[in-house]
Protein backbone atom coordinates (compact mmCIF):
# COMPACT_ATOMS: atom_id res chain seq x y z
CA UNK A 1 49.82 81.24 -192.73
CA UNK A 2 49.84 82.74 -196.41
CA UNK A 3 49.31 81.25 -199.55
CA UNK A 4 53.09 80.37 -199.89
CA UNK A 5 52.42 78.24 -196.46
CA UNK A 6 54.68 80.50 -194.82
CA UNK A 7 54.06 81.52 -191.17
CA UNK A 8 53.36 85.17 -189.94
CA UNK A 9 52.87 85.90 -186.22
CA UNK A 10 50.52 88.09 -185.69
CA UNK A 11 51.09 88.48 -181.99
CA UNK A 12 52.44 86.89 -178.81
CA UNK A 13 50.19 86.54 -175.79
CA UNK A 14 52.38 86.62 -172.27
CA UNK A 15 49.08 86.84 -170.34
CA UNK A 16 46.17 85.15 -169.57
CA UNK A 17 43.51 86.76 -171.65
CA UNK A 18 40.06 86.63 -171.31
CA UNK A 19 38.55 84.38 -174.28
CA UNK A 20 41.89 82.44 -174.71
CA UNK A 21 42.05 81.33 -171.60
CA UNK A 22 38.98 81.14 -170.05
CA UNK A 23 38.65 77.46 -171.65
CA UNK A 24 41.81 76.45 -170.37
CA UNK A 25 40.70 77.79 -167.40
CA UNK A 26 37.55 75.45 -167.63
CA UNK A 27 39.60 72.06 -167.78
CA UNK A 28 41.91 72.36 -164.80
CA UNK A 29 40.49 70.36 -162.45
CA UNK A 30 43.91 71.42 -160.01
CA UNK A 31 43.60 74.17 -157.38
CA UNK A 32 44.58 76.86 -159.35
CA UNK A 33 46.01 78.59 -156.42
CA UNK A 34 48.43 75.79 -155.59
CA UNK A 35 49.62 75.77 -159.16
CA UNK A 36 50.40 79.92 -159.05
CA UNK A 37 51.91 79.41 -155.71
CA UNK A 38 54.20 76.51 -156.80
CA UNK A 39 55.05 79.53 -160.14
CA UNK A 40 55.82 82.05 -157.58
CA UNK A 41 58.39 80.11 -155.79
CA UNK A 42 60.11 78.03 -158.31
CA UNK A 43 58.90 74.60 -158.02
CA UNK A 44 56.39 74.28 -160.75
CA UNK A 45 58.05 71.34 -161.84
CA UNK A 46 56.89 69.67 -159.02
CA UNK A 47 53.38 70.22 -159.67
CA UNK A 48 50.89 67.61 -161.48
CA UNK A 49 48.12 69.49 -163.12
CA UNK A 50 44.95 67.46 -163.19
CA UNK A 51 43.30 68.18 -166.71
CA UNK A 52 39.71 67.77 -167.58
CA UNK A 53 39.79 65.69 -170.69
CA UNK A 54 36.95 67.01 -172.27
CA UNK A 55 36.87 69.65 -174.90
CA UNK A 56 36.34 73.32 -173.84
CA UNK A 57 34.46 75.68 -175.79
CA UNK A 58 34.08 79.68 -174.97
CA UNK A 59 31.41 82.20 -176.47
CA UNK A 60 31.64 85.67 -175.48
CA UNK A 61 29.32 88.17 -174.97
CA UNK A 62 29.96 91.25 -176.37
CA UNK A 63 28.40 95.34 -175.17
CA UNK A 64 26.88 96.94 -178.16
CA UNK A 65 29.42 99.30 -180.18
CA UNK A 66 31.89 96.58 -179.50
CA UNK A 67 35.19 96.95 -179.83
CA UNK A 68 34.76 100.63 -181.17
CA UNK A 69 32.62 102.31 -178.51
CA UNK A 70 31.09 99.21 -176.19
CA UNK A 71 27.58 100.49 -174.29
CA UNK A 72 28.01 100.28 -170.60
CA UNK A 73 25.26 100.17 -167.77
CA UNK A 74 22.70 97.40 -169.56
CA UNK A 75 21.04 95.56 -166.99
CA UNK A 76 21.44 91.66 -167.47
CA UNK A 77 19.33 89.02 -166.67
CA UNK A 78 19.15 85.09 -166.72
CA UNK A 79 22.47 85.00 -165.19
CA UNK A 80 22.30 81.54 -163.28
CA UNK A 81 21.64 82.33 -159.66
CA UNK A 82 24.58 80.30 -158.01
CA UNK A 83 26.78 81.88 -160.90
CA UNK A 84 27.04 78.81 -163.01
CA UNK A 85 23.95 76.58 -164.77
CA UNK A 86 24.37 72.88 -164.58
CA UNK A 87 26.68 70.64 -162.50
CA UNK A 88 29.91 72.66 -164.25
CA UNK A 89 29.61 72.43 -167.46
CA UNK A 90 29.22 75.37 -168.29
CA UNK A 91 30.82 78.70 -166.55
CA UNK A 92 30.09 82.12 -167.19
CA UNK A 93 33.05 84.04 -166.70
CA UNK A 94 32.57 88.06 -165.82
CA UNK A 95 34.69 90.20 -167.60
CA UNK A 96 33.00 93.54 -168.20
CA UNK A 97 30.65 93.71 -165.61
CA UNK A 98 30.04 95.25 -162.41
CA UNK A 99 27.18 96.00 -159.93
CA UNK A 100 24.96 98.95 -159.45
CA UNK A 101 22.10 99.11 -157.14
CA UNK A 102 22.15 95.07 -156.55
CA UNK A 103 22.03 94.37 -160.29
CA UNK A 104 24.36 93.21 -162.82
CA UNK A 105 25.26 95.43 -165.59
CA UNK A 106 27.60 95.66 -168.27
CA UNK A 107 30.57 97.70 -167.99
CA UNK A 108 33.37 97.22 -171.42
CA UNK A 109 33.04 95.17 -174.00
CA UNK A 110 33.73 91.94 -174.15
CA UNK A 111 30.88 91.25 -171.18
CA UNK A 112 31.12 87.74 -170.43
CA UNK A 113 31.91 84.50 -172.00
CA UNK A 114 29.99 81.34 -171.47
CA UNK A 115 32.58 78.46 -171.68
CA UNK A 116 30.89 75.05 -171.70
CA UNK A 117 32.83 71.52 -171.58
CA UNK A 118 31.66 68.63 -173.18
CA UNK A 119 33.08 65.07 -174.83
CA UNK A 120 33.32 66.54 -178.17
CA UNK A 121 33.27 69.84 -179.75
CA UNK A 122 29.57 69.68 -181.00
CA UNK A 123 28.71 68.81 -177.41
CA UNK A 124 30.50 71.44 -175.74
CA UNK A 125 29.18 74.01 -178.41
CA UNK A 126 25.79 73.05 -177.68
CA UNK A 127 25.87 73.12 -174.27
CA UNK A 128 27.31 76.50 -174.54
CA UNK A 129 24.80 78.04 -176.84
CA UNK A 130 21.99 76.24 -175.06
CA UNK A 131 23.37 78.54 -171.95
CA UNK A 132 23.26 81.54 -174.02
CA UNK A 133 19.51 81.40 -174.93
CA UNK A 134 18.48 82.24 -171.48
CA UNK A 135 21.17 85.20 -170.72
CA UNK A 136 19.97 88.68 -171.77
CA UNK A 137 21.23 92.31 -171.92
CA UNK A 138 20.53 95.15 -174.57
CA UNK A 139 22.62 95.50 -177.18
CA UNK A 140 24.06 91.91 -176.45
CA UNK A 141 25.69 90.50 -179.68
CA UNK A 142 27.82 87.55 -180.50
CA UNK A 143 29.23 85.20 -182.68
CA UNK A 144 27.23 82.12 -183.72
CA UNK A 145 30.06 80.23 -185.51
CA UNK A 146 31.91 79.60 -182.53
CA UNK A 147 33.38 75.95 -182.81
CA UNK A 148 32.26 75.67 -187.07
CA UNK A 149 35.84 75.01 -188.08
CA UNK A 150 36.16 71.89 -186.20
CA UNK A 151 33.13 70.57 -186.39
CA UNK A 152 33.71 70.66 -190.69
CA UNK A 153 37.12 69.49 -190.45
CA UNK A 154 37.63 66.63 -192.34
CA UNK A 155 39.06 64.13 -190.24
């Protein structure tokens, strides 16, 4: 939006990309698969999504030289062990990863995002970051402000 308050678009997203969606992602309680099967043959309006009311906040982890030239190959560790810390909170999604010789390593840029859920934004943002502290990789870099906006907004 400019100064004049009018509205530019800056681009139209027709797929489900990583850091948009993952969140979204996060609060359907639905079987996913159900809903993309009900898509493929024309009855989606006959499916009842089950939302997670909570709010859904996503951090990712980026390679270093991200976006220009991201590092591949940097072992990481503290990923939870079942894949996900907590009762489902929080959910590390795997985006630029891969595995070499039984270990995960990073493999583009954006490397993964911890999305957290929580009854507000400060909770969800906490729990997210709090997830965070214990996942390591070199070079691993990202932003800190993730969630500021709303929690200033004046109400």
């Amino acid at each position: 939006i400019d100064p004049q308050g009018e509205v530019k678009t800056l681009e139209f997203n027709c797929r489900m990309g990583d850091p948009e969606t993952q969140p979204i992602m996060a609060r359907i309680k639905s079987d996913f698969a159900d809903i993309v099967e009900a898509a493929i043959d024309g009855r989606l309006d006959s499916v009842e999504i089950e939302w997670d009311r909570r709010t859904a906040l996503g951090v990712v982890l980026a390679a270093e030289g991200y976006p220009e030239a991201p590092r591949k190959g940097d072992a990481i560790t503290g990923l939870p062990a079942n894949g996900n810390p907590g009762d489902g909170d929080v959910l590390v999604f795997h985006a630029g990863t891969t595995r070499r010789d039984g270990q995960v390593v990073s493999n583009g840029g954006r490397v993964l995002c911890v999305t957290a859920l929580g009854d507000s934004v400060k909770i969800a943002q906490s729990r997210a970051y709090q997830a965070i502290e214990g996942i390591r990789f070199a070079g691993m870099q990202y932003r800190r402000d993730i969630g500021h906006r709303a929690l200033n907004r004046k109400r």
